[in-house]
PDB file of N, CA and C in Angstrom:
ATOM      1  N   UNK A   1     -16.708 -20.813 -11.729  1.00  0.00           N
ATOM      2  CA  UNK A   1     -15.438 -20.162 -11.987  1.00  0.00           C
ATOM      3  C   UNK A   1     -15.030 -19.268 -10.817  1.00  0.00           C
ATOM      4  N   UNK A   2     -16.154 -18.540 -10.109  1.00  0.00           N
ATOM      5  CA  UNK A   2     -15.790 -17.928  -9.287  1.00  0.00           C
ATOM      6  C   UNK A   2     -15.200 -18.509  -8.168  1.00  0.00           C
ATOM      7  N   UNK A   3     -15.896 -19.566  -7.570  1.00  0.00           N
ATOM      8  CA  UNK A   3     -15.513 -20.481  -6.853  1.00  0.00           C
ATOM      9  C   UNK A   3     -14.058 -20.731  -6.688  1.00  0.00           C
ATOM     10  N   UNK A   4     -13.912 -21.284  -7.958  1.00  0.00           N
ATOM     11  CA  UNK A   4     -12.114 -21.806  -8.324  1.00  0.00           C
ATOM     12  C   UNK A   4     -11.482 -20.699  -7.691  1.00  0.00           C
ATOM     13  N   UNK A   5     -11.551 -19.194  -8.447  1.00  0.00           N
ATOM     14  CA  UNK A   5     -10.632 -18.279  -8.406  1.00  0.00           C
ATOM     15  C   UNK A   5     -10.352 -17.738  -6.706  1.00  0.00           C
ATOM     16  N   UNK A   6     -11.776 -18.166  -6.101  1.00  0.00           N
ATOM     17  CA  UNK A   6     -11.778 -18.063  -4.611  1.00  0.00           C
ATOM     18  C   UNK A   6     -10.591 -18.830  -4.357  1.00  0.00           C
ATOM     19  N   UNK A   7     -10.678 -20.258  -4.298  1.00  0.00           N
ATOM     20  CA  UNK A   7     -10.086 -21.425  -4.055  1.00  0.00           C
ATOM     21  C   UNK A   7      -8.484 -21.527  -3.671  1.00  0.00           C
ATOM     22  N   UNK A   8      -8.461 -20.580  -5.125  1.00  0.00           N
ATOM     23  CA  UNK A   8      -6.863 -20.421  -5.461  1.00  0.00           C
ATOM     24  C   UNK A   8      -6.411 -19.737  -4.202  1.00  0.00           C
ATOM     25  N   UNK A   9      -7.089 -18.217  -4.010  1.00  0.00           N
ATOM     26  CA  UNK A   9      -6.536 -17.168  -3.408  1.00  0.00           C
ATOM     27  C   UNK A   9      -6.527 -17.704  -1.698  1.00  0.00           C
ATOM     28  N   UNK A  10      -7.203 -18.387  -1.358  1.00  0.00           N
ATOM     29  CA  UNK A  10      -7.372 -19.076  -0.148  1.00  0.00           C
ATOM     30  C   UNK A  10      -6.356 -20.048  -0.054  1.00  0.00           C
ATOM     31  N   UNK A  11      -5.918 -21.028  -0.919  1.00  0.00           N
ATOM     32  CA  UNK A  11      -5.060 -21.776  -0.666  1.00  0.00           C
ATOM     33  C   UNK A  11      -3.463 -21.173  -0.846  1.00  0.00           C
ATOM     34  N   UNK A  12      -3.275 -20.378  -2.041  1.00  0.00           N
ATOM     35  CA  UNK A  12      -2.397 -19.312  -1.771  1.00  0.00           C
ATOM     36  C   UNK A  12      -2.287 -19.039  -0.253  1.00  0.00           C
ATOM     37  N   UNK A  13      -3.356 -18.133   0.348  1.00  0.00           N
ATOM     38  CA  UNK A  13      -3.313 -17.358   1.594  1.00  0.00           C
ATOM     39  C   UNK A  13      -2.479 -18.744   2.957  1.00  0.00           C
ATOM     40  N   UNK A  14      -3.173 -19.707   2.482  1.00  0.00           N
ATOM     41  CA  UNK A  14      -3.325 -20.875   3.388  1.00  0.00           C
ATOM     42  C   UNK A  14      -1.558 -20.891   3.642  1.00  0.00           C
ATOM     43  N   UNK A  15      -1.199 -21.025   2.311  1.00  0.00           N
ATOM     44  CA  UNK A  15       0.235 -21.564   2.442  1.00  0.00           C
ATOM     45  C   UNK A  15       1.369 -20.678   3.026  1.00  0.00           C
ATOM     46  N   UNK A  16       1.181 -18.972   2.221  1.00  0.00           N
ATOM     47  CA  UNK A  16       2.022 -18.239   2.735  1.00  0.00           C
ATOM     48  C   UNK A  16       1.797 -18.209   4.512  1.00  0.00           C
ATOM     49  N   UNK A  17       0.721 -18.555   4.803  1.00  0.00           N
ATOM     50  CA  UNK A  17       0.288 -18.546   6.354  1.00  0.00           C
ATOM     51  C   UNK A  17       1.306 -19.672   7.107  1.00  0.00           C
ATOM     52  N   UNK A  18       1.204 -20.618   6.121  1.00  0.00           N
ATOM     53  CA  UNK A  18       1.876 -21.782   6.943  1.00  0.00           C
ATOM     54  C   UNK A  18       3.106 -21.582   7.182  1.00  0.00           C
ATOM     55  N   UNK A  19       3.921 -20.649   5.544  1.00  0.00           N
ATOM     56  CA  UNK A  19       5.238 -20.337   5.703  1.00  0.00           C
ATOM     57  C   UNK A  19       5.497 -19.523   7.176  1.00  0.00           C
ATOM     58  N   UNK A  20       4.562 -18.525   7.300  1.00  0.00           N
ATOM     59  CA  UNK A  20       4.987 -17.787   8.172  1.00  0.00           C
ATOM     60  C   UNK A  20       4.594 -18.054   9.871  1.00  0.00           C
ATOM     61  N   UNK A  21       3.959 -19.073   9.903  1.00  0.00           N
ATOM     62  CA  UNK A  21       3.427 -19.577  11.099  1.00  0.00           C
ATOM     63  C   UNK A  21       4.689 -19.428  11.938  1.00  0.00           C
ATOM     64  N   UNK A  22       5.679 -20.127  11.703  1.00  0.00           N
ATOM     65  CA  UNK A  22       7.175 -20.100  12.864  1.00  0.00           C
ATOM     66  C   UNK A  22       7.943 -18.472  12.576  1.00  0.00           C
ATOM     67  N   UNK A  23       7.505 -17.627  12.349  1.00  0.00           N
ATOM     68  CA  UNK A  23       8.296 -16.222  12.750  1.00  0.00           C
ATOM     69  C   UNK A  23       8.033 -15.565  14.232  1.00  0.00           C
ATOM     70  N   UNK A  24       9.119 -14.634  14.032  1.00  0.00           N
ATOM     71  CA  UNK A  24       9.318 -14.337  15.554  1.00  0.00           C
ATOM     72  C   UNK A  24       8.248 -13.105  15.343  1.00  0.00           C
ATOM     73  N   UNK A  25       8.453 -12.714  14.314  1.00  0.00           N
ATOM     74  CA  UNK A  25       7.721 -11.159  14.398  1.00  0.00           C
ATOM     75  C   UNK A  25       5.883 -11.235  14.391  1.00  0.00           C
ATOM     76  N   UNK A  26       5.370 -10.639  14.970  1.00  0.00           N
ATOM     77  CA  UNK A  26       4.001 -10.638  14.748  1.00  0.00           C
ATOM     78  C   UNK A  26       3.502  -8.896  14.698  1.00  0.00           C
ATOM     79  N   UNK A  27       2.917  -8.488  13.827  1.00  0.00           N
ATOM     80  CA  UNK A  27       2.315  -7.322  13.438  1.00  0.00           C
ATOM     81  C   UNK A  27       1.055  -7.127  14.302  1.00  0.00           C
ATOM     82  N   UNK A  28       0.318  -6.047  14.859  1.00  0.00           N
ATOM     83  CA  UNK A  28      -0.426  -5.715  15.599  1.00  0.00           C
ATOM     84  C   UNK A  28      -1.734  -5.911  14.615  1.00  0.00           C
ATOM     85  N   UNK A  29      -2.776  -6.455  15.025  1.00  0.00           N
ATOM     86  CA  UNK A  29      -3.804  -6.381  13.737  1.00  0.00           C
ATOM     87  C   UNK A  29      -4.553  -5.028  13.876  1.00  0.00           C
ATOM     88  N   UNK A  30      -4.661  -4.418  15.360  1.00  0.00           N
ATOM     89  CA  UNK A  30      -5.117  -2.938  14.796  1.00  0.00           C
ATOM     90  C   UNK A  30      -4.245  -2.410  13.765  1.00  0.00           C
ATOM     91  N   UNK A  31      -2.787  -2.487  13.854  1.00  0.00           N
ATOM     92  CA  UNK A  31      -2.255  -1.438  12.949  1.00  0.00           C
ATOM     93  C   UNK A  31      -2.430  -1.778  11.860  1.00  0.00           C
ATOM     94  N   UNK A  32      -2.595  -2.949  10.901  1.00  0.00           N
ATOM     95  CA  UNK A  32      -2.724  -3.765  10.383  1.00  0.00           C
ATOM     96  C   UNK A  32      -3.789  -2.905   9.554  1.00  0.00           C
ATOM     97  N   UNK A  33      -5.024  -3.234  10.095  1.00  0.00           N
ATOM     98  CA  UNK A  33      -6.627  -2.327   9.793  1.00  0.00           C
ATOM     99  C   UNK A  33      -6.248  -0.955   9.569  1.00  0.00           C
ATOM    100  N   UNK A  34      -5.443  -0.282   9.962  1.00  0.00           N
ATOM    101  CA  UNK A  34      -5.491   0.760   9.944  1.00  0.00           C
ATOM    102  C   UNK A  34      -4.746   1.645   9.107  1.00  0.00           C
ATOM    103  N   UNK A  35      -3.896   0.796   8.519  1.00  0.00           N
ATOM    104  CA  UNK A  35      -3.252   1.466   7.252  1.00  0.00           C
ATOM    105  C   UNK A  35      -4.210   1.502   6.024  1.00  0.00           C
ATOM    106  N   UNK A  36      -4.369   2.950   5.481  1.00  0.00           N
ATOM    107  CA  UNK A  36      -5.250   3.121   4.564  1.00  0.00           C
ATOM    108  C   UNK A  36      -4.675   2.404   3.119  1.00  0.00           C
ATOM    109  N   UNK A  37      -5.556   2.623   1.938  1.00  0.00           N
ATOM    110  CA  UNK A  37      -5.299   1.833   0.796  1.00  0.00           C
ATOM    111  C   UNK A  37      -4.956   3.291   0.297  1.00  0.00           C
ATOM    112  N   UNK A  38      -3.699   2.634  -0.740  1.00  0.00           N
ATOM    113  CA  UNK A  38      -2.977   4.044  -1.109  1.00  0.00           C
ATOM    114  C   UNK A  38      -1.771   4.307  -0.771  1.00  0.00           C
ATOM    115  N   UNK A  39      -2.007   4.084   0.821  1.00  0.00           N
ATOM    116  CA  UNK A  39      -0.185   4.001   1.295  1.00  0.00           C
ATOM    117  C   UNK A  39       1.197   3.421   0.621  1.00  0.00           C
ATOM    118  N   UNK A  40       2.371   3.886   0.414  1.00  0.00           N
ATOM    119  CA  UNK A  40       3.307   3.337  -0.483  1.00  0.00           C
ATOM    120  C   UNK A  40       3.872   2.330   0.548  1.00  0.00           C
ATOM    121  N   UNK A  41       4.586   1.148  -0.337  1.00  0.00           N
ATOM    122  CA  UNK A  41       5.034   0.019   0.575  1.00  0.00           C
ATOM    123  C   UNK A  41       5.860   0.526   1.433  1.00  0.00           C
ATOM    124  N   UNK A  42       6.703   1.437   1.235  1.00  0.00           N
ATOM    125  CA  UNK A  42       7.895   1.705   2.369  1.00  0.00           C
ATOM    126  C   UNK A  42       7.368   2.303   3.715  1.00  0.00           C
ATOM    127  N   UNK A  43       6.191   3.051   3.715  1.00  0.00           N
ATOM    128  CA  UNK A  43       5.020   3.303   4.580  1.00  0.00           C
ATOM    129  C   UNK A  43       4.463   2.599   5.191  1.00  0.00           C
ATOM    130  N   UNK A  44       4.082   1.327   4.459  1.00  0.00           N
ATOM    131  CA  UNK A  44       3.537   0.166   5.038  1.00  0.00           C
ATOM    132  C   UNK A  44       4.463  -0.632   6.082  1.00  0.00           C
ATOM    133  N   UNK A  45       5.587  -0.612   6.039  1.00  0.00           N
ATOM    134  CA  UNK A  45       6.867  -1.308   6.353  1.00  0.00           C
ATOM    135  C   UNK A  45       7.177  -0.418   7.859  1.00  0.00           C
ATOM    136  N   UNK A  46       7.002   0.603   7.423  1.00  0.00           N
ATOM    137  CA  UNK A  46       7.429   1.336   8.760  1.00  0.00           C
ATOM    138  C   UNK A  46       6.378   1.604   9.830  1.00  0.00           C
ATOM    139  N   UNK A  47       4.964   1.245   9.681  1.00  0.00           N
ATOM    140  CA  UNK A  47       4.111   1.357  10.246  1.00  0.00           C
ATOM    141  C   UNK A  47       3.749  -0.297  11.152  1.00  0.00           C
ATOM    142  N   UNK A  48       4.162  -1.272  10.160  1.00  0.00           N
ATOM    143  CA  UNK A  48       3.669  -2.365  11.098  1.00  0.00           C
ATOM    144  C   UNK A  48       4.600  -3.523  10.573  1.00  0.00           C
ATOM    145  N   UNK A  49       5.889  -2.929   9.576  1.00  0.00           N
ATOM    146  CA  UNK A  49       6.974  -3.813  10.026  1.00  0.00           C
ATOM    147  C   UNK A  49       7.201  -4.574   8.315  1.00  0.00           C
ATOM    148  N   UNK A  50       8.323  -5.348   8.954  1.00  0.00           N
ATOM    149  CA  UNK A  50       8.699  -6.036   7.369  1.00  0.00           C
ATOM    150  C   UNK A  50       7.672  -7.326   7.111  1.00  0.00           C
ATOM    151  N   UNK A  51       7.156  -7.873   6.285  1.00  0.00           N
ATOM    152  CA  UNK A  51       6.234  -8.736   5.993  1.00  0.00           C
ATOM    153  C   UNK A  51       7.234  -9.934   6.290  1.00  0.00           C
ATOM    154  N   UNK A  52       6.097 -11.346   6.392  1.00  0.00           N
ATOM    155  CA  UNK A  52       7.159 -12.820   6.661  1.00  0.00           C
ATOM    156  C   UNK A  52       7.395 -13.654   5.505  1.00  0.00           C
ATOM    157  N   UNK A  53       7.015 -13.135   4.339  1.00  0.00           N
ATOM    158  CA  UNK A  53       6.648 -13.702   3.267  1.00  0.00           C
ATOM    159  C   UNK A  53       6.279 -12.513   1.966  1.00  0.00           C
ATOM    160  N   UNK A  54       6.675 -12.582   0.597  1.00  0.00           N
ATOM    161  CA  UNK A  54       6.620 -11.417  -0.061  1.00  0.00           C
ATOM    162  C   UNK A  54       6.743 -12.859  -1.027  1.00  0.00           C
ATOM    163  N   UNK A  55       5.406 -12.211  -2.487  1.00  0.00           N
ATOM    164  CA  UNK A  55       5.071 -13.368  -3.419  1.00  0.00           C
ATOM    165  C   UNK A  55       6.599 -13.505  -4.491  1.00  0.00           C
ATOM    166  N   UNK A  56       6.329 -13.548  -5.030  1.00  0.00           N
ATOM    167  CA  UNK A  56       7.879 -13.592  -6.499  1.00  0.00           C
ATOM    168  C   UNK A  56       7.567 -12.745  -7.041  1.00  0.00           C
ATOM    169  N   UNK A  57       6.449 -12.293  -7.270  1.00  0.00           N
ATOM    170  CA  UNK A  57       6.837 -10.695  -8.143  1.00  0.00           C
ATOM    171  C   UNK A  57       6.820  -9.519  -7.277  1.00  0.00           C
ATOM    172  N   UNK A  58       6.114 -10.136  -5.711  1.00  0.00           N
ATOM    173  CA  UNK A  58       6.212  -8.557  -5.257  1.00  0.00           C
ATOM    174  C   UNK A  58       4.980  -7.531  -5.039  1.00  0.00           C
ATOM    175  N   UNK A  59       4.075  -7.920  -5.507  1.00  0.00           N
ATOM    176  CA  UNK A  59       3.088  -7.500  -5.283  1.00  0.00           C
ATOM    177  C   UNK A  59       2.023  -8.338  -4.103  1.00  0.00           C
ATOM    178  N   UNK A  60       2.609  -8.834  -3.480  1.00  0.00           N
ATOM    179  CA  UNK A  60       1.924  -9.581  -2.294  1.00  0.00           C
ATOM    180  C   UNK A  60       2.612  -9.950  -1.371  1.00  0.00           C
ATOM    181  N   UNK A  61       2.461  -9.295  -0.106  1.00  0.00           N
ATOM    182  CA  UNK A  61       3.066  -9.482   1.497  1.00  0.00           C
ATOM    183  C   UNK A  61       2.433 -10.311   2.269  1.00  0.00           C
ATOM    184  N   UNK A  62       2.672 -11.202   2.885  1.00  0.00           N
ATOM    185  CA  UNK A  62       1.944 -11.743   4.078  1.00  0.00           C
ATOM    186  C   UNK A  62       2.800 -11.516   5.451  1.00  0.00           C
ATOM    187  N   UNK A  63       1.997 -11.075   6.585  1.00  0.00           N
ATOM    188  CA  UNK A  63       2.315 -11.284   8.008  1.00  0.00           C
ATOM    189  C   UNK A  63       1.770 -11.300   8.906  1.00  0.00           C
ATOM    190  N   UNK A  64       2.186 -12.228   9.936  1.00  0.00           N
ATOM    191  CA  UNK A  64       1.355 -13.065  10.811  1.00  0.00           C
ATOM    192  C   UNK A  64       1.447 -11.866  11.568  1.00  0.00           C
ATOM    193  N   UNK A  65       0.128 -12.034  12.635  1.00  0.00           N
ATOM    194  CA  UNK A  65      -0.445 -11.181  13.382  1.00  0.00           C
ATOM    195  C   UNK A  65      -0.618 -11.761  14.664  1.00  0.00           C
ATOM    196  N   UNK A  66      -0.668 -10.547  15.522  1.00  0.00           N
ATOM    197  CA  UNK A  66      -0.379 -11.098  17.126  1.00  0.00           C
ATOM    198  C   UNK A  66      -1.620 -12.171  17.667  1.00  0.00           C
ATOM    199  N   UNK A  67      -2.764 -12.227  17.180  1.00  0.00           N
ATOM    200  CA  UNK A  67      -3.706 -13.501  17.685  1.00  0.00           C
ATOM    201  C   UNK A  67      -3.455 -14.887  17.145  1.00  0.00           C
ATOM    202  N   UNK A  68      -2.303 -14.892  15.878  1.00  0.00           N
ATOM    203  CA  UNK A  68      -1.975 -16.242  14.907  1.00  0.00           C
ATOM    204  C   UNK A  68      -2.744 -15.921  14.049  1.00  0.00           C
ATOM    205  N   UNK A  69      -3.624 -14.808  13.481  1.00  0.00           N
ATOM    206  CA  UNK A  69      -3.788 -14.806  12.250  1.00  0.00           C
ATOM    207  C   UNK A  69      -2.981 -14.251  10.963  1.00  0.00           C
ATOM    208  N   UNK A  70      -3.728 -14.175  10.164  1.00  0.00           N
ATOM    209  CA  UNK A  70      -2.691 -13.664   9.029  1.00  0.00           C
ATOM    210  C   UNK A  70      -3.166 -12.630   8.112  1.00  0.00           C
ATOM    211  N   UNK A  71      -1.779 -11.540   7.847  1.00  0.00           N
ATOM    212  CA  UNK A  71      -2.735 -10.434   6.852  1.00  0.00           C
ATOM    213  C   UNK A  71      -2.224 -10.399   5.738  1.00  0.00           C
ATOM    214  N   UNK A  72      -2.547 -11.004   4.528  1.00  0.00           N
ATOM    215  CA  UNK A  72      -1.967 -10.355   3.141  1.00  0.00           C
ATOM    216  C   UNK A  72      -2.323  -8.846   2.789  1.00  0.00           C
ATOM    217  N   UNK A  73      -1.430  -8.635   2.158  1.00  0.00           N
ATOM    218  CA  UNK A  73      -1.781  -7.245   1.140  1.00  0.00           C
ATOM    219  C   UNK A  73      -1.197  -7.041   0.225  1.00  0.00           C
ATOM    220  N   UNK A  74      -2.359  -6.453  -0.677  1.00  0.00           N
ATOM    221  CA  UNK A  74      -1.716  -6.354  -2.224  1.00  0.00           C
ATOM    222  C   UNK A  74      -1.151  -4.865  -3.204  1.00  0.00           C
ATOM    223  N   UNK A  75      -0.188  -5.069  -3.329  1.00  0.00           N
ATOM    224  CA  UNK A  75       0.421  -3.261  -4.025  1.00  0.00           C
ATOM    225  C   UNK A  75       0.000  -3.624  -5.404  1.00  0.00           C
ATOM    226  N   UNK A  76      -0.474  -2.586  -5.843  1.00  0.00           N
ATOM    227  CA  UNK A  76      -0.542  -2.209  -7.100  1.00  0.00           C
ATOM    228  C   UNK A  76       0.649  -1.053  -7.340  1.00  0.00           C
ATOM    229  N   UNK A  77       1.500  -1.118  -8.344  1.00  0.00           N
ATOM    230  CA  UNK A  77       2.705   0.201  -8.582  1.00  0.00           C
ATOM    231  C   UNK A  77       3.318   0.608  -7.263  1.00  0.00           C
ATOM    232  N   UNK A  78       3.229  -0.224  -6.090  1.00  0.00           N
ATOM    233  CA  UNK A  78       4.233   0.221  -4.937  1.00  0.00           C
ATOM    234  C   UNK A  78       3.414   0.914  -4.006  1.00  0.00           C
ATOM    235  N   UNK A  79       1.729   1.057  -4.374  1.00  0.00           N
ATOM    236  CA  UNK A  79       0.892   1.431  -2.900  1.00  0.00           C
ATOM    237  C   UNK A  79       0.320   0.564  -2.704  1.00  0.00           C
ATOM    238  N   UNK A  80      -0.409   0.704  -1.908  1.00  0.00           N
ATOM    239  CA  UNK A  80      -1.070  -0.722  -1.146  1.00  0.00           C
ATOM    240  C   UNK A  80      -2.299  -0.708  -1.888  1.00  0.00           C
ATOM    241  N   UNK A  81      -3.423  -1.412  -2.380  1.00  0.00           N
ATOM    242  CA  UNK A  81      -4.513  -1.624  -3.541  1.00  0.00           C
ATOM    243  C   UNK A  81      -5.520  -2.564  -2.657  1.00  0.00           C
ATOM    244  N   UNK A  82      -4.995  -3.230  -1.483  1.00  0.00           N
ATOM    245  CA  UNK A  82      -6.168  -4.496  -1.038  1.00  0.00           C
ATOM    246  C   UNK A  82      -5.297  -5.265   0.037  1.00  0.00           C
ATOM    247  N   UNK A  83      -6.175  -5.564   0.521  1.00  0.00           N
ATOM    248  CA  UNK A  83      -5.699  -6.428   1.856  1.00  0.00           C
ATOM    249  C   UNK A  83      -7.003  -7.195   2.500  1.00  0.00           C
ATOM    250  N   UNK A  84      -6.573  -8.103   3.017  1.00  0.00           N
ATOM    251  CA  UNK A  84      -7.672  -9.191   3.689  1.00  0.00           C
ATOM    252  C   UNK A  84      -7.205  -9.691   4.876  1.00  0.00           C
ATOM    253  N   UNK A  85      -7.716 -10.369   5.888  1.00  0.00           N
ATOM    254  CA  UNK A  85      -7.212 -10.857   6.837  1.00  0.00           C
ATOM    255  C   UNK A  85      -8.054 -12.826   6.791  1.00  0.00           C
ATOM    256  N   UNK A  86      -6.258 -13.412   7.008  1.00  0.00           N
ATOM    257  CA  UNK A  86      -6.792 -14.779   6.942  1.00  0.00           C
ATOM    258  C   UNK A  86      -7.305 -15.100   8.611  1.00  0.00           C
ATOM    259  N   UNK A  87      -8.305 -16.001   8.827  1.00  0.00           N
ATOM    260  CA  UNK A  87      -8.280 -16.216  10.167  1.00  0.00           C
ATOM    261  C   UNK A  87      -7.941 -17.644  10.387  1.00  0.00           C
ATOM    262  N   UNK A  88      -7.297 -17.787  11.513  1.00  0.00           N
ATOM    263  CA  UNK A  88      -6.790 -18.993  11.962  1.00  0.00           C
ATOM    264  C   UNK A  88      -7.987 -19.737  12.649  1.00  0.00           C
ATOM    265  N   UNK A  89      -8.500 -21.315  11.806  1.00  0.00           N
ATOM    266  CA  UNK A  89      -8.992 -21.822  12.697  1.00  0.00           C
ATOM    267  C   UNK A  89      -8.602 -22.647  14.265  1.00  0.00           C
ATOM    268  N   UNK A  90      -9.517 -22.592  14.969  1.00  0.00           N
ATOM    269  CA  UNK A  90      -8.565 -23.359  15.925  1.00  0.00           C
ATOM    270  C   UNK A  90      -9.613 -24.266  16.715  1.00  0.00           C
TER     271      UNK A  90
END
């Protein structure tokens, strides 16, 4: 089960990645790392920019990062709760 629920969140990650593969904008991945958990989204936004991809409810940003990787992050109530970084194979 765990597996699956991995599965999901990876192929999720996979796709919003793909969406955002052709944007112009790329986010710094230090700054990226460096926003603490807690921060409110509008904080997040002004620190390393508008995301390339935002889920349907809103609680999940993705944006590509200056090496071609990718960073989701997740708000809980409008602060930031979790974040991961996808890496691009190559």
């Amino acid at each position: 089960m765990k597996m699956n629920k991995l599965n999901k969140i990876l192929s999720a990650a996979a796709l919003a990645f793909a969406l955002c593969a052709g944007t112009a904008y790329a986010a710094g991945e230090a700054a990226v790392t460096d926003v603490e958990m807690g921060t409110h989204r509008e904080e997040v936004h002004r620190i390393i920019g508008e995301p390339c991809a935002v889920s349907p409810d809103g609680s999940k940003e993705t944006y590509t990062l200056d090496g071609g990787n990718a960073a989701v992050l997740r708000y809980c109530g409008g602060r930031l709760c979790f974040g991961y970084i996808v890496i691009r194979q190559r």
